[in-house]
C-alpha atoms as a PDB file:
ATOM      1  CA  UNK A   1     107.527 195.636  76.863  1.00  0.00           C
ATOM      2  CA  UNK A   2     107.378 197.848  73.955  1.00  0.00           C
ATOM      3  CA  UNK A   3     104.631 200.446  73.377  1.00  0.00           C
ATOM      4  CA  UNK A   4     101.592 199.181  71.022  1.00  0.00           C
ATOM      5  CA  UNK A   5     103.114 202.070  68.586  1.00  0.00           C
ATOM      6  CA  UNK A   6     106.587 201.120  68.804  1.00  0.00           C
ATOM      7  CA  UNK A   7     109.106 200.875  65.661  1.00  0.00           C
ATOM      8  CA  UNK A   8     108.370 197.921  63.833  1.00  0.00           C
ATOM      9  CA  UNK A   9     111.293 195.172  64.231  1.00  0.00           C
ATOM     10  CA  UNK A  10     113.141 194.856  60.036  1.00  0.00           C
ATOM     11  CA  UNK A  11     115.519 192.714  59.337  1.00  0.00           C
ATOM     12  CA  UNK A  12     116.992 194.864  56.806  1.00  0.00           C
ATOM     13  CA  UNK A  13     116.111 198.400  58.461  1.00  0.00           C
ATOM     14  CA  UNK A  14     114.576 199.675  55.714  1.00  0.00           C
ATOM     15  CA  UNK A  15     111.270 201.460  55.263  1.00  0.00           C
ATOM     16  CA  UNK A  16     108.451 199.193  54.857  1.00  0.00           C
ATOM     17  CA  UNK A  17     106.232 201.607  53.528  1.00  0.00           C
ATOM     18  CA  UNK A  18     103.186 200.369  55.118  1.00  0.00           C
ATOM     19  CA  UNK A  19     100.413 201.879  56.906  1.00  0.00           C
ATOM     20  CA  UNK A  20     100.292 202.221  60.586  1.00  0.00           C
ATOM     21  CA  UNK A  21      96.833 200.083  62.108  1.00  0.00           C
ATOM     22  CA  UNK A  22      94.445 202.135  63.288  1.00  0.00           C
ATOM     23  CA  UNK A  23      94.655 200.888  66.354  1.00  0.00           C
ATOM     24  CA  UNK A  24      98.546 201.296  66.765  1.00  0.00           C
ATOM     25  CA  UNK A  25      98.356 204.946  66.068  1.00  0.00           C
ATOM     26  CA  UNK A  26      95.310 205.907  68.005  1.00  0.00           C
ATOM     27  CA  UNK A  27      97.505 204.193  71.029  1.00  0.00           C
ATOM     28  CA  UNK A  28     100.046 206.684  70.587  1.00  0.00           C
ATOM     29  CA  UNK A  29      97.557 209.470  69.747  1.00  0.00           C
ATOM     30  CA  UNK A  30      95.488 208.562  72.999  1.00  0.00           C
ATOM     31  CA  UNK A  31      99.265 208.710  74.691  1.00  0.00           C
ATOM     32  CA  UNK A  32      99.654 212.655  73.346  1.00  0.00           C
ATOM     33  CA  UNK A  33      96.470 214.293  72.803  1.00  0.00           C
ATOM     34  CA  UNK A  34      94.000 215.569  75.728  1.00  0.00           C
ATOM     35  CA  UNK A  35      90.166 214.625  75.253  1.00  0.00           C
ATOM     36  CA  UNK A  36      88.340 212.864  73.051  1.00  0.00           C
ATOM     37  CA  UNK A  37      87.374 215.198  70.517  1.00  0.00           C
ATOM     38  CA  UNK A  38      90.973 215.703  69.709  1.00  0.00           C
ATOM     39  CA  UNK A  39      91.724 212.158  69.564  1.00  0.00           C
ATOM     40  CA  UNK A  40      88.903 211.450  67.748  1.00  0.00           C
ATOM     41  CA  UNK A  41      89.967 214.163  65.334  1.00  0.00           C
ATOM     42  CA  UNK A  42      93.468 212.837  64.468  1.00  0.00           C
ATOM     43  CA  UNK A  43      92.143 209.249  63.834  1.00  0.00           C
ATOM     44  CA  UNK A  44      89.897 210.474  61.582  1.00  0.00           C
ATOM     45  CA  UNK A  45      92.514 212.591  59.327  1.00  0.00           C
ATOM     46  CA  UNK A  46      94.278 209.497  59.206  1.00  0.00           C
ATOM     47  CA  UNK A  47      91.532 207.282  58.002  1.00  0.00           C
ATOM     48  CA  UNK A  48      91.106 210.173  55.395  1.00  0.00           C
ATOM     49  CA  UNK A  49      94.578 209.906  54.312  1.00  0.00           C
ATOM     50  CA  UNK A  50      94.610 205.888  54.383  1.00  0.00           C
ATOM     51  CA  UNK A  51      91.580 206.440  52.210  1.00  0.00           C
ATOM     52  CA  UNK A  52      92.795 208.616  49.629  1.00  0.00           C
ATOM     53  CA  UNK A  53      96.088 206.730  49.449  1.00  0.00           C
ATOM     54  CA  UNK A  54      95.598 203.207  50.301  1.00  0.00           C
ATOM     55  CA  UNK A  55      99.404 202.755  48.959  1.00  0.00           C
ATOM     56  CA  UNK A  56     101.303 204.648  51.031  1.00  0.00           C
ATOM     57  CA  UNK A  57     103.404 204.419  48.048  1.00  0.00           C
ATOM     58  CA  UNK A  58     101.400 205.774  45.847  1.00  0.00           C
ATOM     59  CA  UNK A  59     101.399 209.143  47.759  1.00  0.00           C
ATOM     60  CA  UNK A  60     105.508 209.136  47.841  1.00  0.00           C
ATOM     61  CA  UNK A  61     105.258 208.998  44.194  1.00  0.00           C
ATOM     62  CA  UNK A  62     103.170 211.663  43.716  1.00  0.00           C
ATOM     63  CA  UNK A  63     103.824 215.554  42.422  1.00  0.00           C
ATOM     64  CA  UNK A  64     105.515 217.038  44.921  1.00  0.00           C
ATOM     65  CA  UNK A  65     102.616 220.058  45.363  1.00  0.00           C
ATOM     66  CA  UNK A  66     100.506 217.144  46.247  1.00  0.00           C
ATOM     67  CA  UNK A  67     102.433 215.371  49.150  1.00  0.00           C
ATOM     68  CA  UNK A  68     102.989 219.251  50.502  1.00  0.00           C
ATOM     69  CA  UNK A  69      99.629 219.865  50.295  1.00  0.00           C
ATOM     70  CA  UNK A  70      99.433 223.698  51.549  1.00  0.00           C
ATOM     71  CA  UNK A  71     101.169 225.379  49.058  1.00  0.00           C
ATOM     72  CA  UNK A  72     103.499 228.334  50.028  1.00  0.00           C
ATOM     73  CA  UNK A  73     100.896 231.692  50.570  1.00  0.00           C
ATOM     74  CA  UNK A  74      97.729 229.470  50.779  1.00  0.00           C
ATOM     75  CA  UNK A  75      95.528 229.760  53.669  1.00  0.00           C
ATOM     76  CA  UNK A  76      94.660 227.142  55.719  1.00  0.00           C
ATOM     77  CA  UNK A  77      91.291 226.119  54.702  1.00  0.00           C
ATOM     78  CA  UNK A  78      92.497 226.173  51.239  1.00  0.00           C
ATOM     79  CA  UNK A  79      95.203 223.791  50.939  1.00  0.00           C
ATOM     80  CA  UNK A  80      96.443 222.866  47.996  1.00  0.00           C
ATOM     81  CA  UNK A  81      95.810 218.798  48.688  1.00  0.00           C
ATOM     82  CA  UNK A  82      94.105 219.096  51.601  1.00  0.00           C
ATOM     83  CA  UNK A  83      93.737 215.545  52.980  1.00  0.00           C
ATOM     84  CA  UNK A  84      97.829 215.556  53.066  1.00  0.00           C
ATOM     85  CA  UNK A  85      98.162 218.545  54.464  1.00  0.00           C
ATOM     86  CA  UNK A  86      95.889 217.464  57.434  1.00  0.00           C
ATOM     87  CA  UNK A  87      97.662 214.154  57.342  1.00  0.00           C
ATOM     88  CA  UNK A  88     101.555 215.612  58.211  1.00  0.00           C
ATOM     89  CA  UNK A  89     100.868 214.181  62.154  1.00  0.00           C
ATOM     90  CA  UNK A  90      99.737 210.557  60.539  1.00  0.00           C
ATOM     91  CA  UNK A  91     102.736 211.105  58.202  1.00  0.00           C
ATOM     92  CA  UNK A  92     105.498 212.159  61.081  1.00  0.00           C
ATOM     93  CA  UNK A  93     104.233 209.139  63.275  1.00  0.00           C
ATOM     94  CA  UNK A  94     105.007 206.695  60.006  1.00  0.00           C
ATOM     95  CA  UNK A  95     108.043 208.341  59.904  1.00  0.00           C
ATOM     96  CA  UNK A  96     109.358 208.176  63.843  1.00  0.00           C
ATOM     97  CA  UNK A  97     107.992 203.913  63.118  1.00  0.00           C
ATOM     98  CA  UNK A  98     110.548 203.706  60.585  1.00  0.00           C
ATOM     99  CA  UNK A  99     108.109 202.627  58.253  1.00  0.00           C
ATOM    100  CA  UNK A 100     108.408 205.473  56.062  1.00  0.00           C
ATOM    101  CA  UNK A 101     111.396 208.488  54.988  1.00  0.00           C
ATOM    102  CA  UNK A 102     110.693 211.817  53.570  1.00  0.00           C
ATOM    103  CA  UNK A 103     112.559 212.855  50.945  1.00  0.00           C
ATOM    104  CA  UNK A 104     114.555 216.452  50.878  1.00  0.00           C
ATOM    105  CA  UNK A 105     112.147 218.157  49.245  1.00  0.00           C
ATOM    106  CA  UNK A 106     109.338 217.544  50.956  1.00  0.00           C
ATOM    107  CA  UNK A 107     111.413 218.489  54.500  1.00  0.00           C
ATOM    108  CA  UNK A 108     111.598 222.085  52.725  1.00  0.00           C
ATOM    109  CA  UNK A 109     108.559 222.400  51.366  1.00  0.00           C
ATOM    110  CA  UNK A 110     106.373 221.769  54.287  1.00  0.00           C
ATOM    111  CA  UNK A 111     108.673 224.481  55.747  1.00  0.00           C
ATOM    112  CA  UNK A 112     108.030 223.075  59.430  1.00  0.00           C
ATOM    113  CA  UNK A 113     108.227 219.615  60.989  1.00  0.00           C
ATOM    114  CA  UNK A 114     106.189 219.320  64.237  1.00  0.00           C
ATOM    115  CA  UNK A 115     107.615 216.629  65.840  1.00  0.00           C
ATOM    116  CA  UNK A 116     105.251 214.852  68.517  1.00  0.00           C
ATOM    117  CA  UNK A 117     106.298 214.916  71.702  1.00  0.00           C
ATOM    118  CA  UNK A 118     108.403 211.630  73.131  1.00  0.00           C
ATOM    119  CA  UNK A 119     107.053 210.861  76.563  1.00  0.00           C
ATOM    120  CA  UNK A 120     108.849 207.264  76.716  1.00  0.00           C
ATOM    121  CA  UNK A 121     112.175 208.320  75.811  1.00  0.00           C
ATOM    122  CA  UNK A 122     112.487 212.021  75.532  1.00  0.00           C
ATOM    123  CA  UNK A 123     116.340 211.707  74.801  1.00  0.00           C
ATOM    124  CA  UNK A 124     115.859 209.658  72.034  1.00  0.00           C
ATOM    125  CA  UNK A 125     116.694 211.493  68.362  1.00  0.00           C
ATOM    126  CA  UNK A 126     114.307 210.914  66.232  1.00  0.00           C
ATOM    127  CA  UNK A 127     115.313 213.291  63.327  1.00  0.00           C
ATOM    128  CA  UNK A 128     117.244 210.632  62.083  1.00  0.00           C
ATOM    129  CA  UNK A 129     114.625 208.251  61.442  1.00  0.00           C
ATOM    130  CA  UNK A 130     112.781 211.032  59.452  1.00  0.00           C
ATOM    131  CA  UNK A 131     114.995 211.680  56.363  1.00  0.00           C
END
């Protein structure tokens, strides 16, 4: 049995570009983060995020300053595009589904990709599935 967050099934492999549920990625939140304040944290950048870009095409089409959000020499609490810069967990998680690839640019521009933590598998790559 698969975990709730699992890697949507595609016939075709590619990206579906779809959001994640809510309740599929606070399952895999609830799997990584330690109390309820953080959790409750993360699900709420990612209903911010959801919000702002209800498309999650839209926000692959947008500038690329945008999508980075915190722009090279900008402090933290002022990010460029601060609801994407807050949403990069949200954004890695899409990506790790399968349900969404970053294009080259953005992988250098954000400068560093966290990846969470794979408790199930932990010899699984998952770079691939990210570009």
């Amino acid at each position: 049995m698969s975990a709730p967050w699992a890697r949507p099934t595609r016939d075709d492999g590619a990206p579906s570009w779809q959001h994640a549920s809510a309740d599929a990625y606070a399952a895999f939140v609830r799997a990584r983060l330690d109390g309820p304040t953080s959790v409750s944290y993360a699900l709420g950048l990612r209903d911010r995020f959801v919000r702002a870009y209800p498309d999650l095409r839209g926000w692959f089409h947008a500038p690329l300053a945008d999508r980075v959000g915190r722009l090279y020499g900008e402090a933290n609490h002022r990010a460029h595009d601060d609801v994407s810069y807050r949403a990069r967990p949200y954004l890695y998680f899409l990506a790790l589904r399968g349900v969404a690839q970053f294009d080259w640019e953005w992988l250098i521009a954000v400068r560093e990709v966290a990846l969470p933590h794979e408790k199930c598998n932990p010899r699984r790559a998952v770079a691939s599935r990210i570009i």
